[in-house]
C-alpha atoms as a PDB file:
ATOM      1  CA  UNK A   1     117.182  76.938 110.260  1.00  0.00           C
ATOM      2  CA  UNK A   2     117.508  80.898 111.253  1.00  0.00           C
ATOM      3  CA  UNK A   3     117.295  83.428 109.229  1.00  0.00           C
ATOM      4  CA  UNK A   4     118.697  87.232 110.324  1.00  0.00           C
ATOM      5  CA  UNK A   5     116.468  90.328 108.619  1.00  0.00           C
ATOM      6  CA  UNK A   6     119.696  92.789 107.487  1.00  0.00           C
ATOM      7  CA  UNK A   7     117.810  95.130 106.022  1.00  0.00           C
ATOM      8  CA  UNK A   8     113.555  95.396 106.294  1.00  0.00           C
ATOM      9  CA  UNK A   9     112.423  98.421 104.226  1.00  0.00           C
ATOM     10  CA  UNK A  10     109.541  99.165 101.835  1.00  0.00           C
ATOM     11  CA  UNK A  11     110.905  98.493  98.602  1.00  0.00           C
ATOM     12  CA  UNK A  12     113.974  96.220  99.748  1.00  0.00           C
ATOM     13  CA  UNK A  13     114.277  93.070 102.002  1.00  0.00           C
ATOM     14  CA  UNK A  14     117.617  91.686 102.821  1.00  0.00           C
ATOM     15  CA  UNK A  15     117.693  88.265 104.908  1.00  0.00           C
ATOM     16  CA  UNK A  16     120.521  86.141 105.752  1.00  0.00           C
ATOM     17  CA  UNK A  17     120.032  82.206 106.403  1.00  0.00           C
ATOM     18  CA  UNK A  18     122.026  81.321 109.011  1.00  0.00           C
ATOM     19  CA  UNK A  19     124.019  77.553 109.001  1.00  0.00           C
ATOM     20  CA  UNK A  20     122.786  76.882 105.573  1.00  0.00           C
ATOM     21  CA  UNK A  21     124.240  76.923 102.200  1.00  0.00           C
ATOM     22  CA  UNK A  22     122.806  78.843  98.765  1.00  0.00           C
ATOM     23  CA  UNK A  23     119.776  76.071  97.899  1.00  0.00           C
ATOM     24  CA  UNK A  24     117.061  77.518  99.782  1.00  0.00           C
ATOM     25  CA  UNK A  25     117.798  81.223  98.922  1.00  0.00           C
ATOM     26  CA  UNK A  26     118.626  80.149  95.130  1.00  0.00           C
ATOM     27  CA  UNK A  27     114.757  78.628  95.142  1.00  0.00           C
ATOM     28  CA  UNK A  28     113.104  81.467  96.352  1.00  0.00           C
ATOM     29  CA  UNK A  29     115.259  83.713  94.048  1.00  0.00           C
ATOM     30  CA  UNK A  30     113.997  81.642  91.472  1.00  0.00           C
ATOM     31  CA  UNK A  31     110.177  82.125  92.193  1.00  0.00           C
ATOM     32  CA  UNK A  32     110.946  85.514  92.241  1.00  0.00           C
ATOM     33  CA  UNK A  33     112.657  86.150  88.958  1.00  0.00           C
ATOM     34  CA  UNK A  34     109.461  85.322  87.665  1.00  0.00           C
ATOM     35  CA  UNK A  35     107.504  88.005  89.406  1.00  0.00           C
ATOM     36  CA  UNK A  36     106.442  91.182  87.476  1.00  0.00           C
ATOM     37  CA  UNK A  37     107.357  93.438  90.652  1.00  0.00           C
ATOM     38  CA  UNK A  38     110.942  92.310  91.494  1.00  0.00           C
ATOM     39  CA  UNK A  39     113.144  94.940  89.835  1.00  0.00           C
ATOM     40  CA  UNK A  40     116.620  93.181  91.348  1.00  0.00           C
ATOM     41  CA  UNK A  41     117.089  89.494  93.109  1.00  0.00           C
ATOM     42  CA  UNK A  42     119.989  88.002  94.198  1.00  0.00           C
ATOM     43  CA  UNK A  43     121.136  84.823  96.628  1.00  0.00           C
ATOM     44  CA  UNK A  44     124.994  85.065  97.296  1.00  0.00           C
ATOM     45  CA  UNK A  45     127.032  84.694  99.827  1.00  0.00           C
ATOM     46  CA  UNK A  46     129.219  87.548 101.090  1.00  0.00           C
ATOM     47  CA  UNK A  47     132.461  85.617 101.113  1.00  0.00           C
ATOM     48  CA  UNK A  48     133.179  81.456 100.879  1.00  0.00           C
ATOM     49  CA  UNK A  49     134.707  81.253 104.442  1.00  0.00           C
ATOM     50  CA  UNK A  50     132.771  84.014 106.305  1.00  0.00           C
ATOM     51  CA  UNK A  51     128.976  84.711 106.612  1.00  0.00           C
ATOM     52  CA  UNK A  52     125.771  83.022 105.337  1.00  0.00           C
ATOM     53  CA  UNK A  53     124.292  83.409 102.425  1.00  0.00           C
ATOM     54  CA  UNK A  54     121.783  86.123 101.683  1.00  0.00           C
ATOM     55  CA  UNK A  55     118.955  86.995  99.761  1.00  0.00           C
ATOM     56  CA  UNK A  56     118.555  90.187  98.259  1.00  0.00           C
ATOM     57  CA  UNK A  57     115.158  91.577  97.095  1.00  0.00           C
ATOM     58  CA  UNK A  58     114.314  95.157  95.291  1.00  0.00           C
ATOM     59  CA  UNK A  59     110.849  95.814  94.321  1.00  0.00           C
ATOM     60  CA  UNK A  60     108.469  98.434  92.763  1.00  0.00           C
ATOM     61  CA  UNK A  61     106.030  97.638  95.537  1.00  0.00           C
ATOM     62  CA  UNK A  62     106.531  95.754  98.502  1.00  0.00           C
ATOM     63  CA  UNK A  63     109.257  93.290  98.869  1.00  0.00           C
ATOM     64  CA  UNK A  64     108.750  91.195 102.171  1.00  0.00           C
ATOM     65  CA  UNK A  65     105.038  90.211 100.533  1.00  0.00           C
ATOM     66  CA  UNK A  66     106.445  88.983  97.302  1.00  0.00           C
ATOM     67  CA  UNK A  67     109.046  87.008  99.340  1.00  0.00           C
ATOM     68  CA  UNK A  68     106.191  85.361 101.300  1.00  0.00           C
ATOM     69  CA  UNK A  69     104.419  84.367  98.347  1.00  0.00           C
ATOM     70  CA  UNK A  70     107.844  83.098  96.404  1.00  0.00           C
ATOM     71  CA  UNK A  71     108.217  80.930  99.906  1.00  0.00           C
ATOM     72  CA  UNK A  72     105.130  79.723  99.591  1.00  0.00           C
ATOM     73  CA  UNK A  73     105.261  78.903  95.765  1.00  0.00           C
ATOM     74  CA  UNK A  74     108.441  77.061  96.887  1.00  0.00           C
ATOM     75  CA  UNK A  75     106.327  75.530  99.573  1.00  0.00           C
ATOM     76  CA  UNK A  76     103.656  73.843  97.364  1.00  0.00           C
ATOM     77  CA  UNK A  77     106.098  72.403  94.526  1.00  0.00           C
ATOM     78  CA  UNK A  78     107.681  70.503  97.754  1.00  0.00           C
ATOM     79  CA  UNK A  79     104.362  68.835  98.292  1.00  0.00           C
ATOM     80  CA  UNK A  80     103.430  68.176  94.889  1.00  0.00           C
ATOM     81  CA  UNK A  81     106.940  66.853  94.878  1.00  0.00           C
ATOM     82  CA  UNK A  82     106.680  65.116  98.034  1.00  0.00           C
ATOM     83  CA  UNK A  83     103.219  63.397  96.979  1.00  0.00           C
ATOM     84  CA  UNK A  84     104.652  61.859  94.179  1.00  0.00           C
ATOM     85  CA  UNK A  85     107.171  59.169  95.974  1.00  0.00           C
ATOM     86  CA  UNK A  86     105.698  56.257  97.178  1.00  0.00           C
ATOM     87  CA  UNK A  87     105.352  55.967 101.116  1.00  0.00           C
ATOM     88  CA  UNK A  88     106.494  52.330 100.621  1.00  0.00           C
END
């Protein structure tokens, strides 16, 4: 997995996920709709044969530290998820 940083400013974060489709931008879009700070979110793709998909981010504050904390949110309901199937 790669991602490409289009666009790294203050208040708005573009990335691209390269060789991927939508799911892991849709579930970090979704931690973030739920975030006080995030004025506009989005996970498309540009165009269904061309480009990755991307994840747009506008924020009041920051944007690139409510996107870590979304990833990480995203991060710890894959654990809780992964704890709960058996190992055998």
């Amino acid at each position: 997995m790669k991602i490409k940083i289009i666009e790294d400013e203050p208040k708005s974060l573009i990335v691209e996920f390269e060789g991927m489709d939508r799911a892991i931008p849709e579930l970090i879009k979704t931690k973030l709709q739920e975030m006080k700070d995030v004025d506009f979110v989005s996970a498309n793709k540009p165009h269904p044969e061309q480009g990755w998909p991307q994840l747009i981010v506008k924020s009041s504050k920051s944007a690139k530290p409510l996107v870590l904390k979304a990833i990480e949110q995203v991060q710890e309901e894959m654990q809780e998820l992964k704890a709960q199937i058996p190992k055998k």
